[in-house]
N, C-alpha and C. Protein backbone atom coordinates (compact mmCIF):
# COMPACT_ATOMS: atom_id res chain seq x y z
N UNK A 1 214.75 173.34 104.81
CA UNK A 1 215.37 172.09 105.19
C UNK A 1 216.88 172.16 104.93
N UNK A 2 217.44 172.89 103.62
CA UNK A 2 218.51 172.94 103.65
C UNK A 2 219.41 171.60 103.11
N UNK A 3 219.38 170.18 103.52
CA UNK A 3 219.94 169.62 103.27
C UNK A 3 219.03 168.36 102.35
N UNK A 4 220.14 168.01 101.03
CA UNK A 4 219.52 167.65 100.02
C UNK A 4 218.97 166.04 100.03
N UNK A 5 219.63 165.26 101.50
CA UNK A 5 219.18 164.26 101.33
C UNK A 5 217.66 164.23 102.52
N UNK A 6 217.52 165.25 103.59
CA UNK A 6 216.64 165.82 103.94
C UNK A 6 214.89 165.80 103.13
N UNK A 7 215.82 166.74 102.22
CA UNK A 7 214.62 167.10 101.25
C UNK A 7 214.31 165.93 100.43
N UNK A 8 215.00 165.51 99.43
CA UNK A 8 214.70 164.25 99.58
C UNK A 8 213.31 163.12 100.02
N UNK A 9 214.51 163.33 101.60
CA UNK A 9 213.50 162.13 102.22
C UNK A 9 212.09 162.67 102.45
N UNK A 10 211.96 163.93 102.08
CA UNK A 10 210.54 164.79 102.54
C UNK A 10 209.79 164.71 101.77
N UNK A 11 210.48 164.82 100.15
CA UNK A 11 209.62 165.08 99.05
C UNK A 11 209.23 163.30 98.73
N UNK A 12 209.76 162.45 98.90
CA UNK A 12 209.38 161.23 98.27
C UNK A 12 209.14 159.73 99.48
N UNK A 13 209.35 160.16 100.67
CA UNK A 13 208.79 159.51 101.96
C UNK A 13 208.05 159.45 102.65
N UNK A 14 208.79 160.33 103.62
CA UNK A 14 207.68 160.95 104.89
C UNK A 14 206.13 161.51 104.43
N UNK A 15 205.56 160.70 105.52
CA UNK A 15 204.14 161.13 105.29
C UNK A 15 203.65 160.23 104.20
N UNK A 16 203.75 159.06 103.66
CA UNK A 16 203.64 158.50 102.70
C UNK A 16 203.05 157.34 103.40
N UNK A 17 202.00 156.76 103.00
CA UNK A 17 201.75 155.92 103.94
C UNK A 17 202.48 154.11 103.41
N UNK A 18 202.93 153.45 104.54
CA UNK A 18 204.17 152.13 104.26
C UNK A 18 203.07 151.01 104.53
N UNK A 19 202.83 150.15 103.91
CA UNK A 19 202.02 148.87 104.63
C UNK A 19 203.19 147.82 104.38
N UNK A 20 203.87 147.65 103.53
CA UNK A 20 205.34 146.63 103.88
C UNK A 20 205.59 146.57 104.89
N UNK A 21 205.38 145.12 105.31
CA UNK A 21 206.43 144.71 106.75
C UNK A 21 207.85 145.35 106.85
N UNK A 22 208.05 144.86 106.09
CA UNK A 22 209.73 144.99 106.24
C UNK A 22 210.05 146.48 105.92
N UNK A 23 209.43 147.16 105.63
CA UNK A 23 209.67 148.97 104.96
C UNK A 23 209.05 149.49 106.63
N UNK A 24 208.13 148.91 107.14
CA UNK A 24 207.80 149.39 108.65
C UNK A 24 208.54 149.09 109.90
N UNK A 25 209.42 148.03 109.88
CA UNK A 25 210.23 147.64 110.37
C UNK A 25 211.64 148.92 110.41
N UNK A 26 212.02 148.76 108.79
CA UNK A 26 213.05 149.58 108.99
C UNK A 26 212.72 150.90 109.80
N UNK A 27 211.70 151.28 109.04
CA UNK A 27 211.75 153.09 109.88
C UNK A 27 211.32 153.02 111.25
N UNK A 28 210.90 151.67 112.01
CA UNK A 28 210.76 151.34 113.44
C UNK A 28 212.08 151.64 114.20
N UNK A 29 212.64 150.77 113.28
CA UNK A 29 214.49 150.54 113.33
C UNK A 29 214.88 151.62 113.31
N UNK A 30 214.66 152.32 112.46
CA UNK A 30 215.59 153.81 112.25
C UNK A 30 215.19 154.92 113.23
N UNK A 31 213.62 155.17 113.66
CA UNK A 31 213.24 155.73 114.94
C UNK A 31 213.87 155.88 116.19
N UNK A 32 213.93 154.50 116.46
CA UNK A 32 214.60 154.11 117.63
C UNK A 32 216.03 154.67 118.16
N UNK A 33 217.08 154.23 116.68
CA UNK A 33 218.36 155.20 116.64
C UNK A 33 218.28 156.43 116.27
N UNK A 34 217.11 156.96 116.35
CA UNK A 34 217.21 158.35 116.15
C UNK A 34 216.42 159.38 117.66
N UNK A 35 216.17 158.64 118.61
CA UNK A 35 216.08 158.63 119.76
C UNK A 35 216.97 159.69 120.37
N UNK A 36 217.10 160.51 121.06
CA UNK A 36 217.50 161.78 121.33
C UNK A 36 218.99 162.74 120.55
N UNK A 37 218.90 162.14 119.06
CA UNK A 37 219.31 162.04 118.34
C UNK A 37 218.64 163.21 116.84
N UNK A 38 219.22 164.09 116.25
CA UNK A 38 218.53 164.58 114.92
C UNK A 38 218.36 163.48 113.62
N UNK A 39 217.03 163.79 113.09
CA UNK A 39 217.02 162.67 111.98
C UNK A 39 217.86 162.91 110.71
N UNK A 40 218.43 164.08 110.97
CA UNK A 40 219.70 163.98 109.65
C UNK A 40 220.15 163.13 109.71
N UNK A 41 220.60 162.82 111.12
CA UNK A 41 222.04 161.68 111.41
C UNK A 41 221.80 160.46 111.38
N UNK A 42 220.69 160.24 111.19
CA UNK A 42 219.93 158.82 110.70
C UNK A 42 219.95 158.89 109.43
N UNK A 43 219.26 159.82 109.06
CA UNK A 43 219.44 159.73 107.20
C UNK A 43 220.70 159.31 106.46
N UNK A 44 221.62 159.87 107.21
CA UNK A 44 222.95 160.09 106.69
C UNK A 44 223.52 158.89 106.56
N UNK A 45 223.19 157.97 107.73
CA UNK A 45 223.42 156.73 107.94
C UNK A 45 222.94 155.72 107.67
N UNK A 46 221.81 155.93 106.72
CA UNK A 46 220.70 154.94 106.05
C UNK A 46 221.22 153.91 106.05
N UNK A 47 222.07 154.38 104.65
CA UNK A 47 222.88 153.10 104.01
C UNK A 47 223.35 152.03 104.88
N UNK A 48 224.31 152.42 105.72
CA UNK A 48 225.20 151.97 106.48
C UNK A 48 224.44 151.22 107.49
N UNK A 49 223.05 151.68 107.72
CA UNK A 49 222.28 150.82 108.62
C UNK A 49 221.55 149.73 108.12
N UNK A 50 221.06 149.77 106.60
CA UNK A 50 220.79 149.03 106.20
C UNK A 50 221.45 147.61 105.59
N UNK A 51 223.15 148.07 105.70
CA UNK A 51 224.02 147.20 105.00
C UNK A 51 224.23 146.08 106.32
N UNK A 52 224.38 147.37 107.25
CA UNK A 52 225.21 146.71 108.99
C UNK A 52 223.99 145.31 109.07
N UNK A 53 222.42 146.06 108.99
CA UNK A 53 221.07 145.26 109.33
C UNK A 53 220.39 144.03 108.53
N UNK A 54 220.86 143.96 107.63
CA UNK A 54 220.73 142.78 106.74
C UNK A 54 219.49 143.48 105.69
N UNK A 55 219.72 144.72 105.67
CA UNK A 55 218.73 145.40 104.66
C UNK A 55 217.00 145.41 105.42
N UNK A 56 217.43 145.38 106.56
CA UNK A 56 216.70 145.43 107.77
C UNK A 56 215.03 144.30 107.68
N UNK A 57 215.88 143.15 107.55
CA UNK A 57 215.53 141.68 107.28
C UNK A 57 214.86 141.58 109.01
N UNK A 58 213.75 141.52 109.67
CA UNK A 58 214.14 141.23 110.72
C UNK A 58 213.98 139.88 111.00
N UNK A 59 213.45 139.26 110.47
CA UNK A 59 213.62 137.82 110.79
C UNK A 59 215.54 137.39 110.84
N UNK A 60 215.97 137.46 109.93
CA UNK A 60 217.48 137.69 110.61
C UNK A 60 218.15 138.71 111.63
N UNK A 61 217.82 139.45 111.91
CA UNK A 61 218.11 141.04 113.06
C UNK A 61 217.66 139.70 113.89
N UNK A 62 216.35 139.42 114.15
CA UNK A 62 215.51 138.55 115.14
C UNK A 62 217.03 137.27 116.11
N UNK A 63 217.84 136.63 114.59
CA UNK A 63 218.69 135.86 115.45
C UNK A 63 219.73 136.41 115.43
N UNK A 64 220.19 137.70 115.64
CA UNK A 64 221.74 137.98 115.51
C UNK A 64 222.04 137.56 117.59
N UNK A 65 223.35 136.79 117.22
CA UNK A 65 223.72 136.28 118.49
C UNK A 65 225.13 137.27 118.87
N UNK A 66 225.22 137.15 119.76
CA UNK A 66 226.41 138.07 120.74
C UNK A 66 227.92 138.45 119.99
N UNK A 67 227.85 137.57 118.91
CA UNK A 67 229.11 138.27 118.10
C UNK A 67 229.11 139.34 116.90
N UNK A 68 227.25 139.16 116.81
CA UNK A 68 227.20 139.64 115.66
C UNK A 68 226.28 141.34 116.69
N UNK A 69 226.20 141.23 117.73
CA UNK A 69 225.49 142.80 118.50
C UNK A 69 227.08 143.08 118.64
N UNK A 70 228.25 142.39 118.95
CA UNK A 70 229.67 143.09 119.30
C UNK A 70 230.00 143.68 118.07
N UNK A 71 230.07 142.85 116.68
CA UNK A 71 230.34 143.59 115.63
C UNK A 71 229.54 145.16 115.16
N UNK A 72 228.28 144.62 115.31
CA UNK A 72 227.47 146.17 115.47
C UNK A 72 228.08 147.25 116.00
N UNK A 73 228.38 146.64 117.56
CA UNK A 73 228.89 147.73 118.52
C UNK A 73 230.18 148.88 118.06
N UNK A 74 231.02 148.07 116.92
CA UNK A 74 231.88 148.75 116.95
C UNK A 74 232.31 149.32 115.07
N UNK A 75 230.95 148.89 114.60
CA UNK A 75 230.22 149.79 112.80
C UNK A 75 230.40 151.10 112.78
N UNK A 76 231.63 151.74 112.81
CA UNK A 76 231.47 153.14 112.47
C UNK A 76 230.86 153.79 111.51
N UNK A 77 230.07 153.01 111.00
CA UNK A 77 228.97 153.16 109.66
C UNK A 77 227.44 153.80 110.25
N UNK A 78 227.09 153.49 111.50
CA UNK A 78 226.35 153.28 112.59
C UNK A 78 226.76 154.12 113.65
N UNK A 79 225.04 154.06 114.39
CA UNK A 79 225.04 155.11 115.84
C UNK A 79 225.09 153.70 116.66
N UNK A 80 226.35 154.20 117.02
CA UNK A 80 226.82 152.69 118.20
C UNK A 80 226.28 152.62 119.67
N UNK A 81 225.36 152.53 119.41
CA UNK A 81 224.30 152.59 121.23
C UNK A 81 224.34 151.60 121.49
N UNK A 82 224.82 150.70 122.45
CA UNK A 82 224.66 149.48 122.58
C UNK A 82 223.27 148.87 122.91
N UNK A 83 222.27 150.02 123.80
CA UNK A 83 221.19 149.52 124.18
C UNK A 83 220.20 149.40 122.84
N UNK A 84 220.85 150.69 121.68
CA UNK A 84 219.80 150.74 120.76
C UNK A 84 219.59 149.52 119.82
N UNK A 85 220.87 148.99 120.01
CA UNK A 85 221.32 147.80 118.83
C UNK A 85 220.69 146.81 119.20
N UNK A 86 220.95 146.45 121.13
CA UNK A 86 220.18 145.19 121.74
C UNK A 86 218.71 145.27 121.47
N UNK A 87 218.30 146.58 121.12
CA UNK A 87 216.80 147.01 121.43
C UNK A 87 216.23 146.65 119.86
N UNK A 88 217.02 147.03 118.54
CA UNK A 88 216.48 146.47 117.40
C UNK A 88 216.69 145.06 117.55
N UNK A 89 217.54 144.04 117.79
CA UNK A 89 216.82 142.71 117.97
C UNK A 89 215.95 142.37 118.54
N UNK A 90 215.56 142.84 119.84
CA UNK A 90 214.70 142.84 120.40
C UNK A 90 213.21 143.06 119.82
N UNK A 91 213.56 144.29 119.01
CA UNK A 91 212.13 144.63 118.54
C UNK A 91 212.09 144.20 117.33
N UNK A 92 212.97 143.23 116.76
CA UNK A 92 212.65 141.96 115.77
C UNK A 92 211.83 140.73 116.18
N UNK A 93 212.18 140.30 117.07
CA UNK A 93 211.37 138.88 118.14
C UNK A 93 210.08 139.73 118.31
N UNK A 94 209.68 141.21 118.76
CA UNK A 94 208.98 141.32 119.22
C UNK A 94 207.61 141.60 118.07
N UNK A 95 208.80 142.56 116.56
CA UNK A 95 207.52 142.16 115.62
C UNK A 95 207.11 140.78 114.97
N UNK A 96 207.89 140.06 114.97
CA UNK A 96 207.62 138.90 114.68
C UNK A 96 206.36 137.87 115.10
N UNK A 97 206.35 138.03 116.68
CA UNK A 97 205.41 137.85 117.78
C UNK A 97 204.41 138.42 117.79
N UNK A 98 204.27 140.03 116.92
CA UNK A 98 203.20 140.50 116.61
C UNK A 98 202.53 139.65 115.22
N UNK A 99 202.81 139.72 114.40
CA UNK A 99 202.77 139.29 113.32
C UNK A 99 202.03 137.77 113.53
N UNK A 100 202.69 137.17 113.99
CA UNK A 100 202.10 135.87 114.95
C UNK A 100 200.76 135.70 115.59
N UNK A 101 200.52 136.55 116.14
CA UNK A 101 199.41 137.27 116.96
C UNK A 101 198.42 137.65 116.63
N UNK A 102 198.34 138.82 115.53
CA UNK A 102 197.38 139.69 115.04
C UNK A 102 197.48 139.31 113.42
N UNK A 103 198.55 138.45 112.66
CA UNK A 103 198.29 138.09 110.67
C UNK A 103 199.62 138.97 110.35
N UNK A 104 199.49 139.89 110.68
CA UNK A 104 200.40 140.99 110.24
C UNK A 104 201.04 142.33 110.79
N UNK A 105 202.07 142.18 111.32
CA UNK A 105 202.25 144.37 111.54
C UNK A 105 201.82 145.18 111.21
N UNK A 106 201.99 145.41 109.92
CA UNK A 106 201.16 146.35 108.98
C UNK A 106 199.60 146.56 109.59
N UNK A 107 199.21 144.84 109.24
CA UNK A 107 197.11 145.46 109.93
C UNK A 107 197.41 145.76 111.51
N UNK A 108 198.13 145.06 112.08
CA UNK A 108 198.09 145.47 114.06
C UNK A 108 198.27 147.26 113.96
N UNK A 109 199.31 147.47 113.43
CA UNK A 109 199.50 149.59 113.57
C UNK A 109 198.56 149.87 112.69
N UNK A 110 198.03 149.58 111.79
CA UNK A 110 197.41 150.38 110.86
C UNK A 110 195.49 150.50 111.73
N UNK A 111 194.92 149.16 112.46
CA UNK A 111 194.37 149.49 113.21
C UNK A 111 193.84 150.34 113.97
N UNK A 112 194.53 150.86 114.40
CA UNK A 112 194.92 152.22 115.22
C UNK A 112 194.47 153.40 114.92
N UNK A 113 194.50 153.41 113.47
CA UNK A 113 194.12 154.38 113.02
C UNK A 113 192.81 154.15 111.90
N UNK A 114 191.93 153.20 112.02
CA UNK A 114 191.40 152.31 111.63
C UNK A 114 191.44 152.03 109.96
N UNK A 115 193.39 151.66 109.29
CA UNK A 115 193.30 151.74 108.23
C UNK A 115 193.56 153.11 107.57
N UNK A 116 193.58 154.29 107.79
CA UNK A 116 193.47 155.58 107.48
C UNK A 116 194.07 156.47 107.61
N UNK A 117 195.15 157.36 107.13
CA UNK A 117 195.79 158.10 107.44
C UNK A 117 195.15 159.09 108.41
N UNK A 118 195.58 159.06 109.16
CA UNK A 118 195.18 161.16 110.04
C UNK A 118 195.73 162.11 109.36
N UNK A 119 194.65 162.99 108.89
CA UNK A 119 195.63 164.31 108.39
C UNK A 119 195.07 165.17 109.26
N UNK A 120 195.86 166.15 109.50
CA UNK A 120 196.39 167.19 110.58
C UNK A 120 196.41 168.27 109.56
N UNK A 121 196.05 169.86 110.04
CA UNK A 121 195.85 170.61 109.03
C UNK A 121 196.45 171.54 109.83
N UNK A 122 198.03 172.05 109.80
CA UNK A 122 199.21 172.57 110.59
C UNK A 122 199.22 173.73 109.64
N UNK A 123 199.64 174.61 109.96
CA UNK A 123 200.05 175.91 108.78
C UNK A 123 201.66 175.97 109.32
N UNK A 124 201.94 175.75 110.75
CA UNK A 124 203.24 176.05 111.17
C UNK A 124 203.84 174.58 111.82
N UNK A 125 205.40 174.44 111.51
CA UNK A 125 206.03 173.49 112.30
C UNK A 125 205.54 173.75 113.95
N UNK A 126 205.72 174.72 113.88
CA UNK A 126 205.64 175.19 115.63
C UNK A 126 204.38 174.25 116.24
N UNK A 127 203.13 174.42 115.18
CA UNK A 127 202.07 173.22 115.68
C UNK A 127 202.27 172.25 115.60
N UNK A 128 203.47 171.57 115.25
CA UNK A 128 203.02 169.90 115.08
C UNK A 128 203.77 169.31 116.35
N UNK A 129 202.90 168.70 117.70
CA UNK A 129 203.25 168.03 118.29
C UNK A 129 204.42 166.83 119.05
N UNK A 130 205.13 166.99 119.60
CA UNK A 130 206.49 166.20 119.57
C UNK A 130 205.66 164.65 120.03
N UNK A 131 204.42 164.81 120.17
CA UNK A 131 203.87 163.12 119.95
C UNK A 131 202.20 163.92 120.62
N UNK A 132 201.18 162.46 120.34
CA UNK A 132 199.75 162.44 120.47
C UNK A 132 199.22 161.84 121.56
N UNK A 133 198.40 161.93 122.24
CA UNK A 133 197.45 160.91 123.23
C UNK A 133 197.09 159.44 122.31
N UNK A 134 197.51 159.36 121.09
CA UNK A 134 197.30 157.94 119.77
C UNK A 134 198.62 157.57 120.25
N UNK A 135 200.03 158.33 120.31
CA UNK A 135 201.30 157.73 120.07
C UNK A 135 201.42 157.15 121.31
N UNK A 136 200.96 158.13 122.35
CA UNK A 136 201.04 157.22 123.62
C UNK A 136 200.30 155.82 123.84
N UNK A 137 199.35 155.59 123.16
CA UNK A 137 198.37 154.36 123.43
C UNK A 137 199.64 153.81 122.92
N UNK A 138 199.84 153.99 121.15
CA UNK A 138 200.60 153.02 120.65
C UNK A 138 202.34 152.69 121.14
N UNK A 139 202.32 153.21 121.99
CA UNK A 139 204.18 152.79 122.65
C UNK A 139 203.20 152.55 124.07
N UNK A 140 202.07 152.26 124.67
CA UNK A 140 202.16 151.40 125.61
C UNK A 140 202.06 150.57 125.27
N UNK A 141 200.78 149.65 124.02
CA UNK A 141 200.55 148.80 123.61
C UNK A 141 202.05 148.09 123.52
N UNK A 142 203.27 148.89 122.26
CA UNK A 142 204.25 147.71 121.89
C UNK A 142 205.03 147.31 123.02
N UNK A 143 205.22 148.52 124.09
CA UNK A 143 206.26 148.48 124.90
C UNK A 143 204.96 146.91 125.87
N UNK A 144 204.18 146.65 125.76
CA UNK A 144 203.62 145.48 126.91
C UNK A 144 203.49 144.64 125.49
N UNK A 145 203.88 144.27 124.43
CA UNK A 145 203.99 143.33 123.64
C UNK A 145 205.78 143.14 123.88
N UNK A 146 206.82 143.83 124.04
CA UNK A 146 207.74 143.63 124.34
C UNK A 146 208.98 144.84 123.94
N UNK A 147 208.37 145.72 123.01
CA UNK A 147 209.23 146.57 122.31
C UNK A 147 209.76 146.63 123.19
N UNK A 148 211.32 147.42 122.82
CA UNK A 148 212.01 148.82 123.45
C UNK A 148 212.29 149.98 122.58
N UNK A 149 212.49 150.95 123.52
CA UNK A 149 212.93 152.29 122.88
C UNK A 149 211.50 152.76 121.67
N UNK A 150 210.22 152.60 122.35
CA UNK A 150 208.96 153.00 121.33
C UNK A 150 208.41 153.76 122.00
N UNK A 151 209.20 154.63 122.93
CA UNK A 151 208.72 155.70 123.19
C UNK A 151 207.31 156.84 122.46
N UNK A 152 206.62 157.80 123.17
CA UNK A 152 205.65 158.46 122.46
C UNK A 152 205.82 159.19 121.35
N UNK A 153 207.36 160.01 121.71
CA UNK A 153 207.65 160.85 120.72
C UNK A 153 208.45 160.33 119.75
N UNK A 154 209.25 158.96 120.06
CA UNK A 154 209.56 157.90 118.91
C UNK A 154 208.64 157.56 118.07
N UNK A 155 207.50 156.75 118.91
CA UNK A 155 206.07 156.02 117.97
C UNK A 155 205.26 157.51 117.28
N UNK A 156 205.58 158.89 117.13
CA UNK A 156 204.92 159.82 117.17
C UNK A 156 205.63 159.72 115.58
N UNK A 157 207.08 160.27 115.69
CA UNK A 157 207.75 160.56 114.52
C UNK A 157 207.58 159.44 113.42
N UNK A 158 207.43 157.92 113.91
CA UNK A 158 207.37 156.52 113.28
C UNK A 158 205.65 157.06 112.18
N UNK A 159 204.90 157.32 113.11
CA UNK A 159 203.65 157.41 112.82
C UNK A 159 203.44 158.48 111.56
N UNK A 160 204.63 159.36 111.81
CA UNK A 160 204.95 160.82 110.61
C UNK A 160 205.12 160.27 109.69
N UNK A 161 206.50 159.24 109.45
CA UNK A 161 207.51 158.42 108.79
C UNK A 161 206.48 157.75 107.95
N UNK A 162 205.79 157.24 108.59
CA UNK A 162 205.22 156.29 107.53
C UNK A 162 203.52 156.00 107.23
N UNK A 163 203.35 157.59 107.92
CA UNK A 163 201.95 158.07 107.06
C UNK A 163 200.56 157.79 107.89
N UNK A 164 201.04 157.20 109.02
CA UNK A 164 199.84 156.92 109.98
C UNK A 164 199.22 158.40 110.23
N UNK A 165 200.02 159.46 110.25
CA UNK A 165 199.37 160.79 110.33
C UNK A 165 199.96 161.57 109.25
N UNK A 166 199.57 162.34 108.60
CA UNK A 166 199.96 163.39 107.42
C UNK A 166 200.32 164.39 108.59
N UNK A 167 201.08 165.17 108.81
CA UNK A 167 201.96 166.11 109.32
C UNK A 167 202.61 167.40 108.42
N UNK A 168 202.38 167.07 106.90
CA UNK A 168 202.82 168.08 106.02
C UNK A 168 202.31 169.51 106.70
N UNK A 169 202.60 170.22 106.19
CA UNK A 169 202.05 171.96 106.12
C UNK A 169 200.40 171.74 104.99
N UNK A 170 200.32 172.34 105.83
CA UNK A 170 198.75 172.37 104.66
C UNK A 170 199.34 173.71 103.25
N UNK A 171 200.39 174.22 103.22
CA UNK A 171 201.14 175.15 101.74
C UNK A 171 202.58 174.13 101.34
N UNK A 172 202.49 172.90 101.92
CA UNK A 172 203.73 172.18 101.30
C UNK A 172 202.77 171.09 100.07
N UNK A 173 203.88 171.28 99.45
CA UNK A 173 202.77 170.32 98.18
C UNK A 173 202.35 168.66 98.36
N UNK A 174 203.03 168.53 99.07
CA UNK A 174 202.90 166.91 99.56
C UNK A 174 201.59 166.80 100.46
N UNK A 175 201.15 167.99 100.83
CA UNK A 175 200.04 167.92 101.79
C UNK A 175 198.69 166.78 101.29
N UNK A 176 198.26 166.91 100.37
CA UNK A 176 196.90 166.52 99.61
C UNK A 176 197.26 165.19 98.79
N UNK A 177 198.57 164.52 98.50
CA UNK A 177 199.40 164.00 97.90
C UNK A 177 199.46 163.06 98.71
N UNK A 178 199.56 162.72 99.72
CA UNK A 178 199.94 161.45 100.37
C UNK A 178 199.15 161.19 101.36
N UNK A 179 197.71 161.61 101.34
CA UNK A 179 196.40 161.41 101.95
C UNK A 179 195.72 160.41 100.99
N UNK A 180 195.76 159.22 101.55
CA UNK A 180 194.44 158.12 100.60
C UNK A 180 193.40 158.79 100.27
């Protein structure tokens, strides 16, 4: 991996499974801007996304009005996409509406997987999939609840992020570790 906030995020995150709203939100959030994009450059920018995002509150993201997506626009703290920025409010109203809907975010994705992590038993990066016939259900589902930018191989990496599938190496130590 090479880089220490990388590793890091490997040894004490990813693959970990999140049932917090608001902890599923962010890495929804952070997916999205990391969209044809490396996830260093998200990492790197945590902070800065979380400060810009209201600590990625989305019930507030939910009302940011047109002065506050212009201020975004121009956060050099931040990956300044304008569509990506319109697209995290967006996909604030839209978890919200889930939440509304189904009790909670957390149980609507966790569903899916009925409650349960998937573990995947990879020996090589080379096997692990840039998304699933699961990630695709789950970015049609949000994208016809309203998401944007939840692409397969977005909702794929989201699903890595926050443990819906174990993705470790079956010789990385985290493998057996962050399986319920």
């Amino acid at each position: 991996m090479g880089d220490p906030i990388y590793e890091n995020y490997h040894d004490t995150e990813w693959g970990v499974p999140v049932f917090d709203e608001q902890k599923i939100f962010e890495f929804l959030t952070l997916e999205t801007f990391q969209a044809g994009l490396s996830w260093i450059t998200v990492l790197k920018k945590r902070t800065h996304f979380s400060d810009a995002f209201d600590q990625f509150d989305y019930h507030k993201i939910a009302e940011y009005d047109l002065k506050k997506i212009e201020d975004l626009k121009v956060n050099t703290g931040i990956i300044r996409n304008r569509l990506k920025i319109e697209a995290a409010v967006n996909n604030a109203q839209a978890f919200i509406k889930i939440q509304e809907k189904y009790g909670s975010f957390s149980n609507f994705i966790w569903d899916f997987v009925n409650g349960k992590p998937i573990t995947n038993s990879f020996k090589s990066v080379n096997e692990i999939p840039p998304f699933t016939p699961l990630a695709q259900k789950i970015s049609i589902t949000l994208k016809k609840e309203g998401f944007k930018f939840v692409g397969p191989t977005v909702l794929y990496a989201h699903m890595q992020a926050t443990g819906l599938v174990n993705d470790h190496l079956v010789d990385c130590f985290r493998y057996r570790e962050v399986t319920l």
